[in-house]
PDB file of N, CA and C in Angstrom:
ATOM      1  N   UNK A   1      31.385  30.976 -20.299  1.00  0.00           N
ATOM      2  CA  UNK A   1      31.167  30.694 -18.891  1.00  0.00           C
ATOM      3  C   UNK A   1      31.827  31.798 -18.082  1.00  0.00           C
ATOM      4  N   UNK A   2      31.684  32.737 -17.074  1.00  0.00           N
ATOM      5  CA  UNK A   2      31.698  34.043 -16.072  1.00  0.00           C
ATOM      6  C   UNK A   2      31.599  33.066 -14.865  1.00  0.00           C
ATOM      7  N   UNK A   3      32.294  33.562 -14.228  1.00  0.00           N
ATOM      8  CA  UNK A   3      32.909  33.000 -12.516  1.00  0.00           C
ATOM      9  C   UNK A   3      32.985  34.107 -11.724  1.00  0.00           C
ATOM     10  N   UNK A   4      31.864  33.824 -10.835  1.00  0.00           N
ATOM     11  CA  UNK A   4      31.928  35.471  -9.562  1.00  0.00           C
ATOM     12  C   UNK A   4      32.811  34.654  -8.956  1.00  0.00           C
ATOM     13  N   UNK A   5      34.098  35.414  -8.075  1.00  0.00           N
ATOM     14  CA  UNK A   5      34.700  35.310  -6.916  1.00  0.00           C
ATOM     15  C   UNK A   5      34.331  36.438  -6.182  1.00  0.00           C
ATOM     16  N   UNK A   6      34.173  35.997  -4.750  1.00  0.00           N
ATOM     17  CA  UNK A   6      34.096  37.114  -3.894  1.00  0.00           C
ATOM     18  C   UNK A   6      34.699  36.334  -2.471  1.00  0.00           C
ATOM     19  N   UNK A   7      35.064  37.629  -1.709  1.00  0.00           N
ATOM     20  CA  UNK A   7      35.547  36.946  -0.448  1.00  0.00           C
ATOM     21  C   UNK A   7      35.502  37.915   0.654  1.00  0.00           C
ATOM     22  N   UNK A   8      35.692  38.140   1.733  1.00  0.00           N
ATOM     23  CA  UNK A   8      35.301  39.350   2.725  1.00  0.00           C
ATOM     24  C   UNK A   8      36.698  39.031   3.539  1.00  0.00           C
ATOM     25  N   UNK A   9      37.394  39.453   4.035  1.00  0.00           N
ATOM     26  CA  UNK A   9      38.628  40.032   5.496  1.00  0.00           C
ATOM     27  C   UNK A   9      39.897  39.457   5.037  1.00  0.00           C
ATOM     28  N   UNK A  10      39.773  38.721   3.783  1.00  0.00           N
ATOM     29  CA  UNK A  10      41.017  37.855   3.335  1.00  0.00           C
ATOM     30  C   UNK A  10      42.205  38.800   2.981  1.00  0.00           C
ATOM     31  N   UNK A  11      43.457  37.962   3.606  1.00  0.00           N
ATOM     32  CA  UNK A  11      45.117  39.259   3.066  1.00  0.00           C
ATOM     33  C   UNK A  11      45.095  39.197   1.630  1.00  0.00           C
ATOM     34  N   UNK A  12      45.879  39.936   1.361  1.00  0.00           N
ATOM     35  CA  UNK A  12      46.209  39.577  -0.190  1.00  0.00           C
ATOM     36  C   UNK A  12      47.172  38.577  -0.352  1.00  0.00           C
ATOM     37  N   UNK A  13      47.421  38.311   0.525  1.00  0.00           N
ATOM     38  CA  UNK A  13      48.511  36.945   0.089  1.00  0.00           C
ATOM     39  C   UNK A  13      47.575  35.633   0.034  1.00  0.00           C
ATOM     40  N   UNK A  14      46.693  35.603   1.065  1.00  0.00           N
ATOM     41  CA  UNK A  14      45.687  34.702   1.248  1.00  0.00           C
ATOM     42  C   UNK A  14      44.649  34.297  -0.075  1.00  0.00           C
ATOM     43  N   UNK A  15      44.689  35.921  -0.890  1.00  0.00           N
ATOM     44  CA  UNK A  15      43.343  35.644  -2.106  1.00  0.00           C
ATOM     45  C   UNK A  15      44.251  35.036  -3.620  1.00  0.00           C
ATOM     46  N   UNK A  16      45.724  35.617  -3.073  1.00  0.00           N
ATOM     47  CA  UNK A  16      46.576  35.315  -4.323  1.00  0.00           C
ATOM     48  C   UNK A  16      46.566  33.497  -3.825  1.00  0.00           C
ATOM     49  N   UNK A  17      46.798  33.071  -2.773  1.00  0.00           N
ATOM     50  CA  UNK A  17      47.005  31.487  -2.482  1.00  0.00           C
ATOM     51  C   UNK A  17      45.768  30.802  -2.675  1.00  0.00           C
ATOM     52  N   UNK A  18      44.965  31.027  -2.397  1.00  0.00           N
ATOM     53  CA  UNK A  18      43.153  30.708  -2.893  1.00  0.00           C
ATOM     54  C   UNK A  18      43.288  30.258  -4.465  1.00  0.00           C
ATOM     55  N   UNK A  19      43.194  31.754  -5.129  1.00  0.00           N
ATOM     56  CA  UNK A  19      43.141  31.794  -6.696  1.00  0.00           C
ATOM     57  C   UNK A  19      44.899  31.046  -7.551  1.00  0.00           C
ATOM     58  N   UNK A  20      45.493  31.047  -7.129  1.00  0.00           N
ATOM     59  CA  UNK A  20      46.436  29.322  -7.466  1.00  0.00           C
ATOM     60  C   UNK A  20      46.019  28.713  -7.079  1.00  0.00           C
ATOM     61  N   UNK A  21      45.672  28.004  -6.098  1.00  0.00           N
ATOM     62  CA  UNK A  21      44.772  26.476  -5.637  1.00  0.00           C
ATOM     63  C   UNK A  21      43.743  26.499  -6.737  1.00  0.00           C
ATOM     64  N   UNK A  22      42.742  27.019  -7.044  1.00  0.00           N
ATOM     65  CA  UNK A  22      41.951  27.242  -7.898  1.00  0.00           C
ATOM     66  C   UNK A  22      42.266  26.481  -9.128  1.00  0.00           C
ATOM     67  N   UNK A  23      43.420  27.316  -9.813  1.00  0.00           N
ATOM     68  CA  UNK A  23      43.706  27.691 -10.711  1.00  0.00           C
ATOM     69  C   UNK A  23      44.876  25.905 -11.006  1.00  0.00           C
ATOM     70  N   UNK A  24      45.377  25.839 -10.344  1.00  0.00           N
ATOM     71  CA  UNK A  24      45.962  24.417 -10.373  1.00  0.00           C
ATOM     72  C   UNK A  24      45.011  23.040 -10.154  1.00  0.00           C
ATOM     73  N   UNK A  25      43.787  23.774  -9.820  1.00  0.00           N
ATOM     74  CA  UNK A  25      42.752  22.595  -9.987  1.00  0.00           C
ATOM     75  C   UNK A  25      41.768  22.733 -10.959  1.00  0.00           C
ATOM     76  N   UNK A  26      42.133  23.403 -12.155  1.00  0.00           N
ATOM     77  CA  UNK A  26      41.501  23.433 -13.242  1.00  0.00           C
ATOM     78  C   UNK A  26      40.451  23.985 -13.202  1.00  0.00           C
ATOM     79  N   UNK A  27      40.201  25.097 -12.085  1.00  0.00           N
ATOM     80  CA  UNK A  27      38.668  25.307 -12.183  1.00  0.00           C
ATOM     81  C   UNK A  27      38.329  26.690 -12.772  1.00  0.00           C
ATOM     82  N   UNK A  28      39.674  27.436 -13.598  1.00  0.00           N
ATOM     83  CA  UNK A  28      39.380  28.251 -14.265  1.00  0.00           C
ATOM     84  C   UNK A  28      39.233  27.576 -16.063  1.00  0.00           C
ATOM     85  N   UNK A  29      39.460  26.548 -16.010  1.00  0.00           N
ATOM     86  CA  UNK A  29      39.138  25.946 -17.548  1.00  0.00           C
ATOM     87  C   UNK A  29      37.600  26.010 -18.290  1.00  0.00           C
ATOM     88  N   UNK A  30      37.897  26.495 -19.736  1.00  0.00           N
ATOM     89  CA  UNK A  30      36.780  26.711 -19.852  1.00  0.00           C
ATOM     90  C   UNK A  30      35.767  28.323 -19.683  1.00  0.00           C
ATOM     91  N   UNK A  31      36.075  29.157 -18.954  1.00  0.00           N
ATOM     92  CA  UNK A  31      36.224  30.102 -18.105  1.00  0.00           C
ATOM     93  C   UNK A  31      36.519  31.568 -18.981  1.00  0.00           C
ATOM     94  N   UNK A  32      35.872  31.967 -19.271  1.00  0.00           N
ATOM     95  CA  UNK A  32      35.338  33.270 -20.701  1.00  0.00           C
ATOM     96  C   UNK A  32      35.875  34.114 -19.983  1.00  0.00           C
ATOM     97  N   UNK A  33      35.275  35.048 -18.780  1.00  0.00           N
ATOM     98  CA  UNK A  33      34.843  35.962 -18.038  1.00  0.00           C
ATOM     99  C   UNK A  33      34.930  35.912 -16.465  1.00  0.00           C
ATOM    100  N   UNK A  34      35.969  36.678 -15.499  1.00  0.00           N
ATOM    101  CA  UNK A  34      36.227  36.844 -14.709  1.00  0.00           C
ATOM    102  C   UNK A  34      35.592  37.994 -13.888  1.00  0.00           C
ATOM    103  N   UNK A  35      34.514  37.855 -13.098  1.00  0.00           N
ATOM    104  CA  UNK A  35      33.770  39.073 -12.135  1.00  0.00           C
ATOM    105  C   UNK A  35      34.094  38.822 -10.859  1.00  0.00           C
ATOM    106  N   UNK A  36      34.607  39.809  -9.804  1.00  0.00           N
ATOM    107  CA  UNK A  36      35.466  39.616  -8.572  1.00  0.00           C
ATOM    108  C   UNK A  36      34.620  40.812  -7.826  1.00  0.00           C
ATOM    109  N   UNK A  37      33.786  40.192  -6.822  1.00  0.00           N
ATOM    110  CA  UNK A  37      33.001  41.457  -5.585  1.00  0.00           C
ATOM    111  C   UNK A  37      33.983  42.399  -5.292  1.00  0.00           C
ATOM    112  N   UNK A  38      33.379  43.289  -4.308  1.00  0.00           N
ATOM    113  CA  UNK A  38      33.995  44.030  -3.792  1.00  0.00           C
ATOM    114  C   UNK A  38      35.391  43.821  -3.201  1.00  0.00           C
ATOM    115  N   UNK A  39      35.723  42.455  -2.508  1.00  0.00           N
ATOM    116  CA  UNK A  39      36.541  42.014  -1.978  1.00  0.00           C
ATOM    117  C   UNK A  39      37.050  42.999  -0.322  1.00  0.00           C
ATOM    118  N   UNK A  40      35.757  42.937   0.524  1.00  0.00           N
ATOM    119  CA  UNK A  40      35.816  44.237   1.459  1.00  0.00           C
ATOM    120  C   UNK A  40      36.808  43.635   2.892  1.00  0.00           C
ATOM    121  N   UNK A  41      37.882  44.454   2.947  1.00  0.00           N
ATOM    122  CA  UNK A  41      38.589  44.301   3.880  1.00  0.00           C
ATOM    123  C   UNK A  41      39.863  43.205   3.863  1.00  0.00           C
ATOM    124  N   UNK A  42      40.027  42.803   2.845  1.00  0.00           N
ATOM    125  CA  UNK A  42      40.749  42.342   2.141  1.00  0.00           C
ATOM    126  C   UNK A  42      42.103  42.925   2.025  1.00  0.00           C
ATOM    127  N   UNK A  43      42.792  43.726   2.831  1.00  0.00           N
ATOM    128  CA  UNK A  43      43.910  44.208   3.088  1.00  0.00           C
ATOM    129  C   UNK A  43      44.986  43.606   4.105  1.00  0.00           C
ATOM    130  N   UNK A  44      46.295  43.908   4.275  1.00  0.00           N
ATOM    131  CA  UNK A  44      46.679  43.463   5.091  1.00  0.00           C
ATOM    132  C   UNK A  44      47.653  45.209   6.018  1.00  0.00           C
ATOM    133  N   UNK A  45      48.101  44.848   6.663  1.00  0.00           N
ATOM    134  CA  UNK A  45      48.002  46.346   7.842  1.00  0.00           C
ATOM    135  C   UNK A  45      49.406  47.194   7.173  1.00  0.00           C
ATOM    136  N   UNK A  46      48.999  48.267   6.664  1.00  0.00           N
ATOM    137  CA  UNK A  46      49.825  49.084   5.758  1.00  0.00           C
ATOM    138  C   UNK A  46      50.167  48.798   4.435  1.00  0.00           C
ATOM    139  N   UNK A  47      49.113  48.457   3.963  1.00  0.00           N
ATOM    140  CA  UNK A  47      48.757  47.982   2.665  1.00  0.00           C
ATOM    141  C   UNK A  47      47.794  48.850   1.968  1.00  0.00           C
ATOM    142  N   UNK A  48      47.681  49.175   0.633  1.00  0.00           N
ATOM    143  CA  UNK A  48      46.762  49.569   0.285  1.00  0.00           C
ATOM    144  C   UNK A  48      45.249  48.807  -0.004  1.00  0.00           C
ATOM    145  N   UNK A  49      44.164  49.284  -0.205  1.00  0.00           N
ATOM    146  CA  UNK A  49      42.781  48.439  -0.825  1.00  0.00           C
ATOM    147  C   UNK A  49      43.323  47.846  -2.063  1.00  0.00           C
ATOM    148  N   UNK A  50      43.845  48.709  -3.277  1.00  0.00           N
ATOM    149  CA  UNK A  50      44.261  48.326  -4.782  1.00  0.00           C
ATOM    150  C   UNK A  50      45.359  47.051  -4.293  1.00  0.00           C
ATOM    151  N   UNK A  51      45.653  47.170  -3.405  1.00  0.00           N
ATOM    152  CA  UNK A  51      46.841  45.497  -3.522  1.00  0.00           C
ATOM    153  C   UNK A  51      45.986  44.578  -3.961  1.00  0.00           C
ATOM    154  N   UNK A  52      44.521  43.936  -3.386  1.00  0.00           N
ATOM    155  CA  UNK A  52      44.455  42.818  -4.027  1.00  0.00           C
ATOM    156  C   UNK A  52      44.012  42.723  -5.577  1.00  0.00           C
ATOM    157  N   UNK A  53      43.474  44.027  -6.006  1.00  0.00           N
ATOM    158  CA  UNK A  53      43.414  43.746  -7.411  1.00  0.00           C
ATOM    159  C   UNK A  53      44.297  43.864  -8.150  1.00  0.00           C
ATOM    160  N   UNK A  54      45.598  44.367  -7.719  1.00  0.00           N
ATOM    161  CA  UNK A  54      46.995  44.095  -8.265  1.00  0.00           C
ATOM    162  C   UNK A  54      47.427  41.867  -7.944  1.00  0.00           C
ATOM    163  N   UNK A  55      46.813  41.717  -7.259  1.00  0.00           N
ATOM    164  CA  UNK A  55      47.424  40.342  -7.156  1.00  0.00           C
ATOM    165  C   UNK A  55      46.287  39.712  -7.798  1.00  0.00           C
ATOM    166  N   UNK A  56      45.095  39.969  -7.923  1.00  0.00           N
ATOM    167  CA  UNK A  56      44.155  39.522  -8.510  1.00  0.00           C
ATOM    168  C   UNK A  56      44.932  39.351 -10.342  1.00  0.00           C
ATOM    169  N   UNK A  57      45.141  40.593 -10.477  1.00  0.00           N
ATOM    170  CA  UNK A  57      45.355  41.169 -12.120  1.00  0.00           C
ATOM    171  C   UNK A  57      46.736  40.375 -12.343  1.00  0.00           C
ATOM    172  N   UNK A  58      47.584  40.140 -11.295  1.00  0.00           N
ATOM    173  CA  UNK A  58      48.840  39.140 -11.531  1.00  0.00           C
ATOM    174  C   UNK A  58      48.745  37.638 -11.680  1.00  0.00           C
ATOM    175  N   UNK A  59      47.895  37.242 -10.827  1.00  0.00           N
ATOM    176  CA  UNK A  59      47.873  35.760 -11.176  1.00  0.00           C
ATOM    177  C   UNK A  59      46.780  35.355 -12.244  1.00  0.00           C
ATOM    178  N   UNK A  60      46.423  36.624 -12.760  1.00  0.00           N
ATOM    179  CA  UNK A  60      45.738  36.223 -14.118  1.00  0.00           C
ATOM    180  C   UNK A  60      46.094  37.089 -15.253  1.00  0.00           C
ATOM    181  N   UNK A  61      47.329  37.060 -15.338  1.00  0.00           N
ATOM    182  CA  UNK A  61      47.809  37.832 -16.070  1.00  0.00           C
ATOM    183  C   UNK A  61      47.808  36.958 -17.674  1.00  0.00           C
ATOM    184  N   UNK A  62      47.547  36.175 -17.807  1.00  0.00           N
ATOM    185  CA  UNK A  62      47.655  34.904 -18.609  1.00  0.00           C
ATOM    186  C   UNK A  62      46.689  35.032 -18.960  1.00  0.00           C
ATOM    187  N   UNK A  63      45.200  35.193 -18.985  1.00  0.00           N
ATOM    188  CA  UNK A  63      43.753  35.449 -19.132  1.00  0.00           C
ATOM    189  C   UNK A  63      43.426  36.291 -20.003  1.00  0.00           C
ATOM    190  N   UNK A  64      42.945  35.703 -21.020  1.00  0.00           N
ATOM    191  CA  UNK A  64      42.484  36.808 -22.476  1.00  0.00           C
ATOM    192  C   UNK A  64      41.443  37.253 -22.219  1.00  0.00           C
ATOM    193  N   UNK A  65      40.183  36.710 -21.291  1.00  0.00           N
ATOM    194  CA  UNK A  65      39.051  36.933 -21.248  1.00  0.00           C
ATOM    195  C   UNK A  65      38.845  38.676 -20.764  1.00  0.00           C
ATOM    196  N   UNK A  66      37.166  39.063 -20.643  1.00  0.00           N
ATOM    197  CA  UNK A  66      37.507  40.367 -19.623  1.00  0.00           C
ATOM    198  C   UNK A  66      37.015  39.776 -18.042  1.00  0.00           C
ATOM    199  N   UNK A  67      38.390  40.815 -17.238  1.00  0.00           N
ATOM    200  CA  UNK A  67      37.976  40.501 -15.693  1.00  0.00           C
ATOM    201  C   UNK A  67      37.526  42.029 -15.143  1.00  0.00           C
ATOM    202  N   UNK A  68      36.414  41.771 -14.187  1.00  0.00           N
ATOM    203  CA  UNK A  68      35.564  43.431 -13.867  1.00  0.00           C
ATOM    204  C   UNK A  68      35.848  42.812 -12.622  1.00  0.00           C
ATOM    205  N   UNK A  69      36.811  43.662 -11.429  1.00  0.00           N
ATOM    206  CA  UNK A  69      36.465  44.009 -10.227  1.00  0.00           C
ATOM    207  C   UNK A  69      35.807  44.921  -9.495  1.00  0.00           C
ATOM    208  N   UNK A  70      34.980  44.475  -8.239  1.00  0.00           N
ATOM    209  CA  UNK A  70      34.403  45.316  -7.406  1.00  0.00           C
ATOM    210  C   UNK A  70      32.638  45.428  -7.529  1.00  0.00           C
ATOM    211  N   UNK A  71      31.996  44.160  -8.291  1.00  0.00           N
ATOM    212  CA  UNK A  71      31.192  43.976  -8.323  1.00  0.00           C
ATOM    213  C   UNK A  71      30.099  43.994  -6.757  1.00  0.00           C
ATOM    214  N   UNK A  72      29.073  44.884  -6.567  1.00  0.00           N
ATOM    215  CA  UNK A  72      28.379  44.519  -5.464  1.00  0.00           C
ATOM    216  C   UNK A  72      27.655  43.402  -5.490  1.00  0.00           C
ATOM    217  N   UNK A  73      28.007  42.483  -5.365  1.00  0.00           N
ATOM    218  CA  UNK A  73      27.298  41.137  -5.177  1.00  0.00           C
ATOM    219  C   UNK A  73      27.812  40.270  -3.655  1.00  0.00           C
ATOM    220  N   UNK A  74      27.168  39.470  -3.276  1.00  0.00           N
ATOM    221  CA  UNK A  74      27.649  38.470  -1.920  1.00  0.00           C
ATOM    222  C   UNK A  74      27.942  39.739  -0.806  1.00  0.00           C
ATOM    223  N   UNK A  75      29.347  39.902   0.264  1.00  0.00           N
ATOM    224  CA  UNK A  75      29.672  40.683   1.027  1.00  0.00           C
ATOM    225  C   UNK A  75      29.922  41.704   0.526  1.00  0.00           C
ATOM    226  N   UNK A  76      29.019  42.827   0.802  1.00  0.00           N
ATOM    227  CA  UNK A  76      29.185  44.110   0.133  1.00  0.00           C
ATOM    228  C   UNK A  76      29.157  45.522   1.339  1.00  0.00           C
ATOM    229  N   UNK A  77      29.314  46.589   0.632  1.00  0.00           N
ATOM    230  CA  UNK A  77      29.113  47.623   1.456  1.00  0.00           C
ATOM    231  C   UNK A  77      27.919  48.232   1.563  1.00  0.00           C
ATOM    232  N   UNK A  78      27.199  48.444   0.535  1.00  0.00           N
ATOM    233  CA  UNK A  78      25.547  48.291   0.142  1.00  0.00           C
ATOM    234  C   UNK A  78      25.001  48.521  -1.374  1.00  0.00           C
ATOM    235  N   UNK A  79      23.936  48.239  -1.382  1.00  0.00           N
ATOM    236  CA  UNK A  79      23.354  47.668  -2.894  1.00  0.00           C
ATOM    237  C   UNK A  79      23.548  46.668  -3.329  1.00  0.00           C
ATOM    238  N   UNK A  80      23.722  45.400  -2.950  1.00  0.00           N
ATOM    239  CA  UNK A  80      23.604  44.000  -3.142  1.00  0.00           C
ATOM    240  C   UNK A  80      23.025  43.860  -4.108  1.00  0.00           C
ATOM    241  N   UNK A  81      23.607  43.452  -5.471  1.00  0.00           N
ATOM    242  CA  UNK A  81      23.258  42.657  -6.966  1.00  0.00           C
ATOM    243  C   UNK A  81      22.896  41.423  -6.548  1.00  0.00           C
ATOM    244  N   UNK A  82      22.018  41.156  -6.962  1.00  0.00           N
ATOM    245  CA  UNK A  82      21.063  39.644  -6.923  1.00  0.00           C
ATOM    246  C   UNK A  82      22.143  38.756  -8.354  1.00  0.00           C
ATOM    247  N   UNK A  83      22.975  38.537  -8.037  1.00  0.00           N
ATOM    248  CA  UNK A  83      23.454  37.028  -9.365  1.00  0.00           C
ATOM    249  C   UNK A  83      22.298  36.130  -9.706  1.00  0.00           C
ATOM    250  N   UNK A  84      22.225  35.940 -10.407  1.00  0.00           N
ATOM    251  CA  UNK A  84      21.177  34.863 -11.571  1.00  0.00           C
ATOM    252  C   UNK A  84      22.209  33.543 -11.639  1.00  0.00           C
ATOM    253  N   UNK A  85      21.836  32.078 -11.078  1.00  0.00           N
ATOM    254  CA  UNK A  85      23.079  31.264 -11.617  1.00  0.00           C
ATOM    255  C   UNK A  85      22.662  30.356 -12.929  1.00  0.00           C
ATOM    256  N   UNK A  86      23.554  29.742 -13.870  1.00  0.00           N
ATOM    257  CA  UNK A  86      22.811  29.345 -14.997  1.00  0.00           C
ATOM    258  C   UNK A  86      22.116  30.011 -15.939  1.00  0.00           C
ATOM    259  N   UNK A  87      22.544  31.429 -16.129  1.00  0.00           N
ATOM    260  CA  UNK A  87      21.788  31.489 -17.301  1.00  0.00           C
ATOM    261  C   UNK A  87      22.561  32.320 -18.253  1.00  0.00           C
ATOM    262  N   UNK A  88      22.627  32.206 -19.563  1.00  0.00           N
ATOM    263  CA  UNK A  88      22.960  32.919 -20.473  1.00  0.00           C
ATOM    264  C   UNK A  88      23.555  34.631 -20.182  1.00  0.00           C
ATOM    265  N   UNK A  89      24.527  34.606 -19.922  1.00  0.00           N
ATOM    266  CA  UNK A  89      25.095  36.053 -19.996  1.00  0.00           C
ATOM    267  C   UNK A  89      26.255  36.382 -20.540  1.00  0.00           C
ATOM    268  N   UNK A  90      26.611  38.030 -20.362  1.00  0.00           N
ATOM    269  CA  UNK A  90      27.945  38.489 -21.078  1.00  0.00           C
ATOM    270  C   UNK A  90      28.975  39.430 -20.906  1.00  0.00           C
ATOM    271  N   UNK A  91      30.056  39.400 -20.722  1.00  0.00           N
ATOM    272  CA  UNK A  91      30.939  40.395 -19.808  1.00  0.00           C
ATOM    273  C   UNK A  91      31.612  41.048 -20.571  1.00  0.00           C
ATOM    274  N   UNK A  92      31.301  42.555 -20.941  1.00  0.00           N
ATOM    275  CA  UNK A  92      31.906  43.888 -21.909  1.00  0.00           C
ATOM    276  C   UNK A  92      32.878  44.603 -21.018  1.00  0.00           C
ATOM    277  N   UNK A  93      34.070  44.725 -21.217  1.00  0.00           N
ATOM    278  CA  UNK A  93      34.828  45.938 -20.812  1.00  0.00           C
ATOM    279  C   UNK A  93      34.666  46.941 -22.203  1.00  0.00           C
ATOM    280  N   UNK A  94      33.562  47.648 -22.202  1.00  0.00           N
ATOM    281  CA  UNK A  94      33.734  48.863 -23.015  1.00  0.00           C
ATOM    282  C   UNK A  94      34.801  49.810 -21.973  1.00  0.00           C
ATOM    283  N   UNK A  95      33.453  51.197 -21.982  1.00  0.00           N
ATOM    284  CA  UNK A  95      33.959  52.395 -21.090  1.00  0.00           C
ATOM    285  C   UNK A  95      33.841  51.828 -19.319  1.00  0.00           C
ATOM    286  N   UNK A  96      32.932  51.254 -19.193  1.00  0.00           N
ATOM    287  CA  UNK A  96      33.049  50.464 -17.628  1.00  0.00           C
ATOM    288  C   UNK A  96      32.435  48.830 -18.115  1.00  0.00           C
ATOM    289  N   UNK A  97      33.128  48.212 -17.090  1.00  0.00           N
ATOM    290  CA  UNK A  97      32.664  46.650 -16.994  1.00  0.00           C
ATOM    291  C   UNK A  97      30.433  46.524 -16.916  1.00  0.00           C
ATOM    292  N   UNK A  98      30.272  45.401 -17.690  1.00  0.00           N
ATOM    293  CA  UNK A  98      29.034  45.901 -18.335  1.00  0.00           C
ATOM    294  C   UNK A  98      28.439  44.390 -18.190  1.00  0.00           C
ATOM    295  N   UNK A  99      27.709  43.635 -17.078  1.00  0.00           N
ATOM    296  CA  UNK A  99      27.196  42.372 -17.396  1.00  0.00           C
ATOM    297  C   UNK A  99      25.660  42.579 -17.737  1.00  0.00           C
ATOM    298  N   UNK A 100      25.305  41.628 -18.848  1.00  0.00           N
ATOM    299  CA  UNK A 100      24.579  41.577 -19.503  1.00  0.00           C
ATOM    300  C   UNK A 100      23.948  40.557 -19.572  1.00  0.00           C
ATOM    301  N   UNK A 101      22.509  40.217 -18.928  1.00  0.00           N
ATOM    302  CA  UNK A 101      21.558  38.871 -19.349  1.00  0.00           C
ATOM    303  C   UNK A 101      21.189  38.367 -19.760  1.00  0.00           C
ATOM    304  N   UNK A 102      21.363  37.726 -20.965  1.00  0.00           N
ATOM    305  CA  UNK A 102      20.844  37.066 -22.621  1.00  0.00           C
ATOM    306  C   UNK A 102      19.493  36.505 -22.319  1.00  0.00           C
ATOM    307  N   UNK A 103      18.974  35.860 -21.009  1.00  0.00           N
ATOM    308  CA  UNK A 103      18.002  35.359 -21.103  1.00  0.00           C
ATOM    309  C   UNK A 103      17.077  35.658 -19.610  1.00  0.00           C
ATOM    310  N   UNK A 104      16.024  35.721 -19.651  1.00  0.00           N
ATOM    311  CA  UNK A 104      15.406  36.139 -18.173  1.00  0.00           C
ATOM    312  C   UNK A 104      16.131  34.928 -16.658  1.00  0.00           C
ATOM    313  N   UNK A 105      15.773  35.764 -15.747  1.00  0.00           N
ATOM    314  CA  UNK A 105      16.539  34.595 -14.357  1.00  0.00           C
ATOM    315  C   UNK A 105      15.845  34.002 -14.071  1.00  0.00           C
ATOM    316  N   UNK A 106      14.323  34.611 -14.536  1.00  0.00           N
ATOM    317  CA  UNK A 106      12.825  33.646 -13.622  1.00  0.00           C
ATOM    318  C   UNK A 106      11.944  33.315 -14.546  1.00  0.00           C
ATOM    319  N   UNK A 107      11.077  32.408 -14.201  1.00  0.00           N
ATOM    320  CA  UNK A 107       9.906  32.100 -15.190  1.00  0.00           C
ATOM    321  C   UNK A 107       8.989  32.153 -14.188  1.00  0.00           C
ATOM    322  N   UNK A 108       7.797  32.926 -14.399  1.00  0.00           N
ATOM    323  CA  UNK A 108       6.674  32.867 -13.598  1.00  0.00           C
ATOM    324  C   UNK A 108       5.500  31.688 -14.364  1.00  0.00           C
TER     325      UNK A 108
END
């Protein structure tokens, strides 16, 4: 099971308090594969961009699975990935993060 998070203008203290709430409500159980959008604007003022995937990468530091940030999917900067929900897929950290569709998204 792969879980997109994405979120748009949130601090990093805000995405680290989100993902514990989450995470204390069991809703990472079960939970293979971690994919996280762009996360755009997501800073707080004299902060770097990399802070939240440093707090991202901390409160899942516990997580065997692979996690790929910066996915264009949901609020993006441009090129919007269409997500498929429900269907068979697979998350490679080879040389770059690599999702993969085991089964088609549509049936005509």
């Amino acid at each position: 099971k792969l879980l997109f998070i994405e979120d748009v203008a949130a601090k990093p203290y805000q995405v680290d308090r989100m993902l514990r709430q989450m995470l204390l409500a069991g809703k990472f159980d079960g939970v293979t594969g971690l994919i996280f959008g762009e996360m755009l604007e997501c800073t707080s003022p004299g902060t770097s961009a990399d802070l939240v995937d440093e707090v991202i990468l901390r409160v899942f530091d516990w997580f065997e699975g692979p996690i790929a940030i910066g996915l264009r999917s949901g609020h993006v900067s441009h090129g919007n990935v269409t997500l498929p929900l429900g269907i068979e897929a697979e998350l490679s950290l080879e040389e770059e993060p690599v999702l993969r569709y085991l089964e088609p998204a549509v049936q005509v």
